[in-house]
C-alpha atoms as a PDB file:
ATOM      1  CA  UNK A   1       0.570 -16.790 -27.011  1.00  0.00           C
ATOM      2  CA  UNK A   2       4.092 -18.552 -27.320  1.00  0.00           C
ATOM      3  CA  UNK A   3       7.676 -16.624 -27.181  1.00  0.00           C
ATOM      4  CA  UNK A   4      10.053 -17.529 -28.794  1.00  0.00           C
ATOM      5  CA  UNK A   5      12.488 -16.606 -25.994  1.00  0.00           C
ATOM      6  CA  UNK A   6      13.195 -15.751 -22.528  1.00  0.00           C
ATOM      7  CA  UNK A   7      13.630 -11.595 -23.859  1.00  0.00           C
ATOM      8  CA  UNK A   8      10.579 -11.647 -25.762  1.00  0.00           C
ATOM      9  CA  UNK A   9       8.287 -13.987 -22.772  1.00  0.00           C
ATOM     10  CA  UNK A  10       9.722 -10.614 -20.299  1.00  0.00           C
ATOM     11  CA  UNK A  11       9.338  -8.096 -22.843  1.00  0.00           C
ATOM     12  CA  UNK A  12       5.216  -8.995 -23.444  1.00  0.00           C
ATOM     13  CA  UNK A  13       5.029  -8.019 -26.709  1.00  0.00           C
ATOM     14  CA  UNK A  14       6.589  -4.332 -25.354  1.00  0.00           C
ATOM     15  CA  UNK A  15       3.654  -4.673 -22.238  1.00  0.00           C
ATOM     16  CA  UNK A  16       6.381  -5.946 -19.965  1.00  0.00           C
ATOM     17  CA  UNK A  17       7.125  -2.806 -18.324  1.00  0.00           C
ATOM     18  CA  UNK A  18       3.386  -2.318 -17.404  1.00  0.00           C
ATOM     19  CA  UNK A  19       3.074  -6.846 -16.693  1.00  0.00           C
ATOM     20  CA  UNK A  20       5.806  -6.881 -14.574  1.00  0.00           C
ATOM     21  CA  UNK A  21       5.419  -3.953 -12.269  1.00  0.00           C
ATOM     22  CA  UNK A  22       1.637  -4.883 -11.771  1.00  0.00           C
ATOM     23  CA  UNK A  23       2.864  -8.162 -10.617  1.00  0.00           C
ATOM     24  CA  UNK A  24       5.033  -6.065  -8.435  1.00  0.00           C
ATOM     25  CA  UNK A  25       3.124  -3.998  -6.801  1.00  0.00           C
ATOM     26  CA  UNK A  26       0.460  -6.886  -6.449  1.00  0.00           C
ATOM     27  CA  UNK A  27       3.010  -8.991  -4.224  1.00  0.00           C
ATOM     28  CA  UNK A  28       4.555  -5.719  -2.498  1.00  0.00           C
ATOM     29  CA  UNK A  29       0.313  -5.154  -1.684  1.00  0.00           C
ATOM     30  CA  UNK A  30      -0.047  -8.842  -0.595  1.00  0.00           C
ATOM     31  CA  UNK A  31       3.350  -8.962   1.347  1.00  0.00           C
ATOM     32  CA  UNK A  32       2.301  -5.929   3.418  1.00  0.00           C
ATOM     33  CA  UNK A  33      -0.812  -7.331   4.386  1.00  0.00           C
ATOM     34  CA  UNK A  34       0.994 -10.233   6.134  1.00  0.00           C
ATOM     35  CA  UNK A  35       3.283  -8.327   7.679  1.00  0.00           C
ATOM     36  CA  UNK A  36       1.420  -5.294   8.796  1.00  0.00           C
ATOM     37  CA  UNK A  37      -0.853  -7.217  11.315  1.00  0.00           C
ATOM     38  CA  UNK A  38       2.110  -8.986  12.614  1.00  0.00           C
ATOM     39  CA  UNK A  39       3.965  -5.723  13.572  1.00  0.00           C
ATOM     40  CA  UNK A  40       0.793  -4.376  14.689  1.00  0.00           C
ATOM     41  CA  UNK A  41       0.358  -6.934  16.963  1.00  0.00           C
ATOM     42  CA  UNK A  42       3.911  -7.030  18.147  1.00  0.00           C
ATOM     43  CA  UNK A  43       4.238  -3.145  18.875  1.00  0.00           C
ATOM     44  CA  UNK A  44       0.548  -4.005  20.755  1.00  0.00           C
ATOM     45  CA  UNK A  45       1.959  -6.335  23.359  1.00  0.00           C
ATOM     46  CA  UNK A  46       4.955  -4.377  23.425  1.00  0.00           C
ATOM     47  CA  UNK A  47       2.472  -0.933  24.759  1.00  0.00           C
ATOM     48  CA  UNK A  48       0.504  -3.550  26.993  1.00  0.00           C
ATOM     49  CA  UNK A  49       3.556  -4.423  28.885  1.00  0.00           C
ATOM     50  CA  UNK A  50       4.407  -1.138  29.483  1.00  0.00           C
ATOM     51  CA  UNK A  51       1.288  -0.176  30.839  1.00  0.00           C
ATOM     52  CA  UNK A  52       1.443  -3.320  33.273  1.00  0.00           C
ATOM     53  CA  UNK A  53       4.695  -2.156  34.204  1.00  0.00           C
ATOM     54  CA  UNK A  54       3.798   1.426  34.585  1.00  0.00           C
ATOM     55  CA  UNK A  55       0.725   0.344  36.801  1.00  0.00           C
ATOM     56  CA  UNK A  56       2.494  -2.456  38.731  1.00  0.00           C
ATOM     57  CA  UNK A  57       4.580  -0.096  39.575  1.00  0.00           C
ATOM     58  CA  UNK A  58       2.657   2.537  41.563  1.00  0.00           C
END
């Protein structure tokens, strides 16, 4: 399939609505599952040095 212009290559042959936002939510999906482990692990180490703390402290 060949467009004959930047409007009709976004437009998909009036699909672009539907295209683009499964791209979208695609990358949102694939963003989040980069970024979700790495707070995960952050707010983990952040509770395990509280606990040290907590029982260093005793």
């Amino acid at each position: 399939m060949s467009f004959a212009s930047l409007s009709d290559f976004l437009a998909m042959g009036h699909h672009g609505l539907y295209v683009w936002s499964a791209y979208g939510i695609c990358l949102a999906v694939l963003a989040l599952n980069v970024v979700a482990p790495i707070l995960a692990r952050k707010r983990y180490l952040q509770q395990e040095a509280r606990r040290l703390r907590r029982e260093n402290s005793k």
